[in-house]
C-alpha atoms as a PDB file:
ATOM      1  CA  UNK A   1       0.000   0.000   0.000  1.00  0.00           C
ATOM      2  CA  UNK A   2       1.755   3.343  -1.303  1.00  0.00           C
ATOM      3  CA  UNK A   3       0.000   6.710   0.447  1.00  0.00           C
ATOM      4  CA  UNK A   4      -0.240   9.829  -1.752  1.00  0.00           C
ATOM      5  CA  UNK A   5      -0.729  13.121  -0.115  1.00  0.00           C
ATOM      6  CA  UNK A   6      -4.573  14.325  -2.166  1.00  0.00           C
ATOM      7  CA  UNK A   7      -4.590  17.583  -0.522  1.00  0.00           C
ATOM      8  CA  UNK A   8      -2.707  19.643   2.515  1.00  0.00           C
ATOM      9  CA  UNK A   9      -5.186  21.785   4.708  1.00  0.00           C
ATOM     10  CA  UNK A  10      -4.398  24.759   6.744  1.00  0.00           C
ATOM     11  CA  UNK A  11      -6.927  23.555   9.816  1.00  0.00           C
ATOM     12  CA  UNK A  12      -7.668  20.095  11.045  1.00  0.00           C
ATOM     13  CA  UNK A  13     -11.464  21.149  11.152  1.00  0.00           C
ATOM     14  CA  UNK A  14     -11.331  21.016   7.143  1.00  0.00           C
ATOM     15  CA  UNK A  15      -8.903  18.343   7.172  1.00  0.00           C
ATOM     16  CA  UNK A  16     -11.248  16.036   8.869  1.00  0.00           C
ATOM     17  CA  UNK A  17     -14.668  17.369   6.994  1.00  0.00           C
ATOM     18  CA  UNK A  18     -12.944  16.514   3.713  1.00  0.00           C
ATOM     19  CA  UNK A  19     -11.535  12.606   5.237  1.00  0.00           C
ATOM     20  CA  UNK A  20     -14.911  12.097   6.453  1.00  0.00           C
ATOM     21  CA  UNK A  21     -16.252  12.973   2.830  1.00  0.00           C
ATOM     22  CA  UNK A  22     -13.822  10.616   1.614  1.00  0.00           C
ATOM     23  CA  UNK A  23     -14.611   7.709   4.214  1.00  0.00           C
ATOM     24  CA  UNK A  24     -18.520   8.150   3.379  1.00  0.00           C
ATOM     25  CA  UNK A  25     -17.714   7.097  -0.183  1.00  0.00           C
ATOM     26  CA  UNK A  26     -15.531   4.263   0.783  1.00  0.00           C
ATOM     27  CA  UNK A  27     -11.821   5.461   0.457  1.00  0.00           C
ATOM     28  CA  UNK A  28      -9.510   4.753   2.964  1.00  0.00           C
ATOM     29  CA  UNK A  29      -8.096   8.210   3.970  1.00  0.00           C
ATOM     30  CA  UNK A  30      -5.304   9.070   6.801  1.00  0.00           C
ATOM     31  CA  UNK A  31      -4.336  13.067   8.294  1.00  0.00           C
ATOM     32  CA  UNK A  32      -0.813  13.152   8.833  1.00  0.00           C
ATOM     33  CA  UNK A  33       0.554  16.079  11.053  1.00  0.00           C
ATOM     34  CA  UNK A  34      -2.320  17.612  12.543  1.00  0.00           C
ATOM     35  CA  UNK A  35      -1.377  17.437  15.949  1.00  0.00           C
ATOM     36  CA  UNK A  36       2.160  19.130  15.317  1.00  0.00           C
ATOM     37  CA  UNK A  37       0.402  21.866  13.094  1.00  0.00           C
ATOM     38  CA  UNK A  38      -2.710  21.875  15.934  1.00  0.00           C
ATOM     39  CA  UNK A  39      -0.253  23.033  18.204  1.00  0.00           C
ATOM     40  CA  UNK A  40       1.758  25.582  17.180  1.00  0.00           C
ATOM     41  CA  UNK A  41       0.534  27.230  13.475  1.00  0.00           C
ATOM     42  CA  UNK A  42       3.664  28.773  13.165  1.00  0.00           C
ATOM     43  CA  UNK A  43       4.383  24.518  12.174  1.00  0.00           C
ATOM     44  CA  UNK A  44       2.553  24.284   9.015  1.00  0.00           C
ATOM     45  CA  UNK A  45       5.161  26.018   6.980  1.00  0.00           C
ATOM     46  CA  UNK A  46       8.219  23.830   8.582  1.00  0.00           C
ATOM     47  CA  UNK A  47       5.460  20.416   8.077  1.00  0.00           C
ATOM     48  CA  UNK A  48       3.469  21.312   4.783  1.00  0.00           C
ATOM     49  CA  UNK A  49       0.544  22.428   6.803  1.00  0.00           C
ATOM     50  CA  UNK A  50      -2.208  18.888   7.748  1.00  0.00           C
ATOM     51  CA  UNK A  51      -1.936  16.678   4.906  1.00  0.00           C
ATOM     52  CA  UNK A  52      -4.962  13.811   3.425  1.00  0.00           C
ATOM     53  CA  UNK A  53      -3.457  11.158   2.249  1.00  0.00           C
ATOM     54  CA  UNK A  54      -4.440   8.186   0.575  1.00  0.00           C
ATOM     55  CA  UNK A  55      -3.961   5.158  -1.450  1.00  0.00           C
ATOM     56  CA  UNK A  56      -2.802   5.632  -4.715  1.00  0.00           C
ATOM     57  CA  UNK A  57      -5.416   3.005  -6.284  1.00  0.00           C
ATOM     58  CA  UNK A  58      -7.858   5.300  -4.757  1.00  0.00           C
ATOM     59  CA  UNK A  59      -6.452   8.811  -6.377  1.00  0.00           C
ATOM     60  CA  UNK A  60      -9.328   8.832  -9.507  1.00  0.00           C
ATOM     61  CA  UNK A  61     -12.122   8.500  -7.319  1.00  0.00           C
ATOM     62  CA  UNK A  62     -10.544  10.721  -4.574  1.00  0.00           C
ATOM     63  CA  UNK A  63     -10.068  13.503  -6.984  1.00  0.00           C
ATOM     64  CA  UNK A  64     -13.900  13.149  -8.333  1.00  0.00           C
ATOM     65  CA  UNK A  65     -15.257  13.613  -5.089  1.00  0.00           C
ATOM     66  CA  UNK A  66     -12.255  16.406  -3.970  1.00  0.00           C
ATOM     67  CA  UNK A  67     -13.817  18.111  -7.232  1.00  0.00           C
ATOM     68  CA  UNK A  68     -17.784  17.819  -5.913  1.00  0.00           C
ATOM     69  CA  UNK A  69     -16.592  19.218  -2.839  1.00  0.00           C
ATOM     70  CA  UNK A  70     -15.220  22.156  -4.505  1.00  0.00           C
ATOM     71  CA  UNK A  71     -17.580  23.235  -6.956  1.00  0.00           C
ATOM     72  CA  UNK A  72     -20.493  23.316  -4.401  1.00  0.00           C
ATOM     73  CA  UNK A  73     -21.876  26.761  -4.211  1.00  0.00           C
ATOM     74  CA  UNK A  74     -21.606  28.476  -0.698  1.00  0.00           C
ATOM     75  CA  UNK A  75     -25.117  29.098   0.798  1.00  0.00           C
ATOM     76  CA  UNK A  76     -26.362  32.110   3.909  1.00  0.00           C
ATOM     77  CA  UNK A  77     -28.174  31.345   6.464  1.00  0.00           C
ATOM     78  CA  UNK A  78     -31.542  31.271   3.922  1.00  0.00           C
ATOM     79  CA  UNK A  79     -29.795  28.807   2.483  1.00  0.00           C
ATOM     80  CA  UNK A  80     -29.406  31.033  -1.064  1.00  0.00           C
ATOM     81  CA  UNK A  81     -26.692  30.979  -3.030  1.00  0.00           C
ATOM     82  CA  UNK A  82     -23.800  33.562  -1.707  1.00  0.00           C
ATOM     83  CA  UNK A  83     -23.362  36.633  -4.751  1.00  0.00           C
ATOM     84  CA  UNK A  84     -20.653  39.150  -4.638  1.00  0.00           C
ATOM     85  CA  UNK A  85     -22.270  42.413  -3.959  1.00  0.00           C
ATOM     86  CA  UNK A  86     -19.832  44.247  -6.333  1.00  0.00           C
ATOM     87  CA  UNK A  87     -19.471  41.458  -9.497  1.00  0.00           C
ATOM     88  CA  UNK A  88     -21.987  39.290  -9.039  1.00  0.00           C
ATOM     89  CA  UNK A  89     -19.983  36.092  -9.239  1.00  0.00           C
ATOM     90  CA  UNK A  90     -20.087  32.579  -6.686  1.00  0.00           C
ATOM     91  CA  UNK A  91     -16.586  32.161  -6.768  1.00  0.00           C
ATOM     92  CA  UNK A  92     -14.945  32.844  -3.397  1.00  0.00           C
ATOM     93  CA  UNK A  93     -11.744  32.106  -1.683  1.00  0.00           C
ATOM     94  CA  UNK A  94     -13.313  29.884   1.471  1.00  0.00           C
ATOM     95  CA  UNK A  95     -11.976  30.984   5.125  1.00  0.00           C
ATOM     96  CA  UNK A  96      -9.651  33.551   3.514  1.00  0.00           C
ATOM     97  CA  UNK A  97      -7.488  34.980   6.361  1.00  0.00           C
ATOM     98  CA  UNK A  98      -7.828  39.220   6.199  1.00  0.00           C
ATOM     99  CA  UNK A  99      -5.213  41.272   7.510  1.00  0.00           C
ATOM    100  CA  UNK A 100      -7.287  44.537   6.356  1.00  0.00           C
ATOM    101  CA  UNK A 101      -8.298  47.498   8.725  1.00  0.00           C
ATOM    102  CA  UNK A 102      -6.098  49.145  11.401  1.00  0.00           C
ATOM    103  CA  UNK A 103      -5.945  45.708  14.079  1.00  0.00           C
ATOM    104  CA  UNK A 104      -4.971  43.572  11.191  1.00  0.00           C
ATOM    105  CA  UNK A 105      -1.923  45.738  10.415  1.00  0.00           C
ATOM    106  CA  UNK A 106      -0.880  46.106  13.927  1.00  0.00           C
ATOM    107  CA  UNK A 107      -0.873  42.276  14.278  1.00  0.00           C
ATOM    108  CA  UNK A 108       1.237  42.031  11.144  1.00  0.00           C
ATOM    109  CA  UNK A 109       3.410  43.808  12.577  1.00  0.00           C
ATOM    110  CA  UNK A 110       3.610  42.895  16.242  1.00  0.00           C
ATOM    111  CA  UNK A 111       3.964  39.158  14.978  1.00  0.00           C
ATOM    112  CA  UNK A 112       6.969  40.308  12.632  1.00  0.00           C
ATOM    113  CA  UNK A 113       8.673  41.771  15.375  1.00  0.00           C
ATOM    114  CA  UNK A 114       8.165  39.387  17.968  1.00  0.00           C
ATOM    115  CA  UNK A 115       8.236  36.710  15.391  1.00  0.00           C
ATOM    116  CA  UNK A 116       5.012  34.978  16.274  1.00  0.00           C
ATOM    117  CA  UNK A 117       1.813  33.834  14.809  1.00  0.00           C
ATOM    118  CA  UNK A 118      -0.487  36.795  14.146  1.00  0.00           C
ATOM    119  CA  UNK A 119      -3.104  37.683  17.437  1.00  0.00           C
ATOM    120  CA  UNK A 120      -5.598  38.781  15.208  1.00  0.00           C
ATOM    121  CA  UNK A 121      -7.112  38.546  11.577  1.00  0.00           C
ATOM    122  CA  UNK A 122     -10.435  38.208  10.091  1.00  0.00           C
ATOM    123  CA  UNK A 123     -11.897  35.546   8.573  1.00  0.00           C
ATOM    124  CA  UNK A 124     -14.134  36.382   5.232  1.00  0.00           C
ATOM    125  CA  UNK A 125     -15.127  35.401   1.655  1.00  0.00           C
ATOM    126  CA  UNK A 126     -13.118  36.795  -0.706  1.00  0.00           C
ATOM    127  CA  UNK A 127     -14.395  37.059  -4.163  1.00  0.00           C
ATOM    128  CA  UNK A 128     -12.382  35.144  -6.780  1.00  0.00           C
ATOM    129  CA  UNK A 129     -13.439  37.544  -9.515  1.00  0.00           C
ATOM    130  CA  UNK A 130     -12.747  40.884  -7.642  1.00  0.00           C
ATOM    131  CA  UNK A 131     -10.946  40.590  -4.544  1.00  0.00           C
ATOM    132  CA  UNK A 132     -14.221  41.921  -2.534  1.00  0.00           C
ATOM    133  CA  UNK A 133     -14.073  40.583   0.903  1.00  0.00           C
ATOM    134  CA  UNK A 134     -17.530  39.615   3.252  1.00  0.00           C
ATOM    135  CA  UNK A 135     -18.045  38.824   6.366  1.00  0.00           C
ATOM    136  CA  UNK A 136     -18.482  34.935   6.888  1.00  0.00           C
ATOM    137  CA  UNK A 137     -22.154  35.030   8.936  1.00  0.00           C
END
């Protein structure tokens, strides 16, 4: 049995949505390094961030259902379909991480200096199309 790494995550939350996808349609699928990355995020760089892996017989119908999970629309509350307010499209970056506004810079730069992981950023939609960010609510 020869592993192949199918995707590397930035949080074991998605990490383990995306094995128990893969499980649910009978693949065989193993997270390597979330607990080093889970404890310090300043890991994932040194590690390669929380990495899926499985078999390599299994890589065509792993990348099928990898693609179902990515084309699916994100939804509000309403459950509608999500629009940029400025283009119009679906396509957004999911959990982007926003440094924008005046307590995103300071933690830039606070974290540079004292050469740690950021205290604070924002987590939003950001538009594929136009760069708009929104509020995840």
């Amino acid at each position: 049995m020869e592993l192949v790494t199918l995707k590397t995550c930035d949080s074991a939350i998605e990490a383990h949505m995306i094995r128990s996808k893969l499980e649910s349609e009978e693949i065989a699928c193993y997270v390597f390094d979330e607990n080093m990355v889970t404890l310090n995020a300043l890991y994932a760089n040194a590690v390669g961030g929380i990495k899926l892996k499985i078999n390599r017989f299994d890589i065509d119908r792993a990348l099928l259902v990898l693609e179902e999970i990515e084309q699916n629309k994100f939804v509000d509350s309403d459950n509608q379909v999500v629009h940029c307010p400025d283009c119009n499209s679906t396509d957004f970056y999911d959990h982007f991480k926003s440094f924008r506004g005046i307590k995103g810079m300071l933690s830039l730069i606070f974290s540079f200096a004292f050469l740690t992981y950021p205290l604070f950023y924002k987590t939003v939609y950001k538009c594929k199309q136009c760069g708009n960010e929104m509020d995840i609510s």
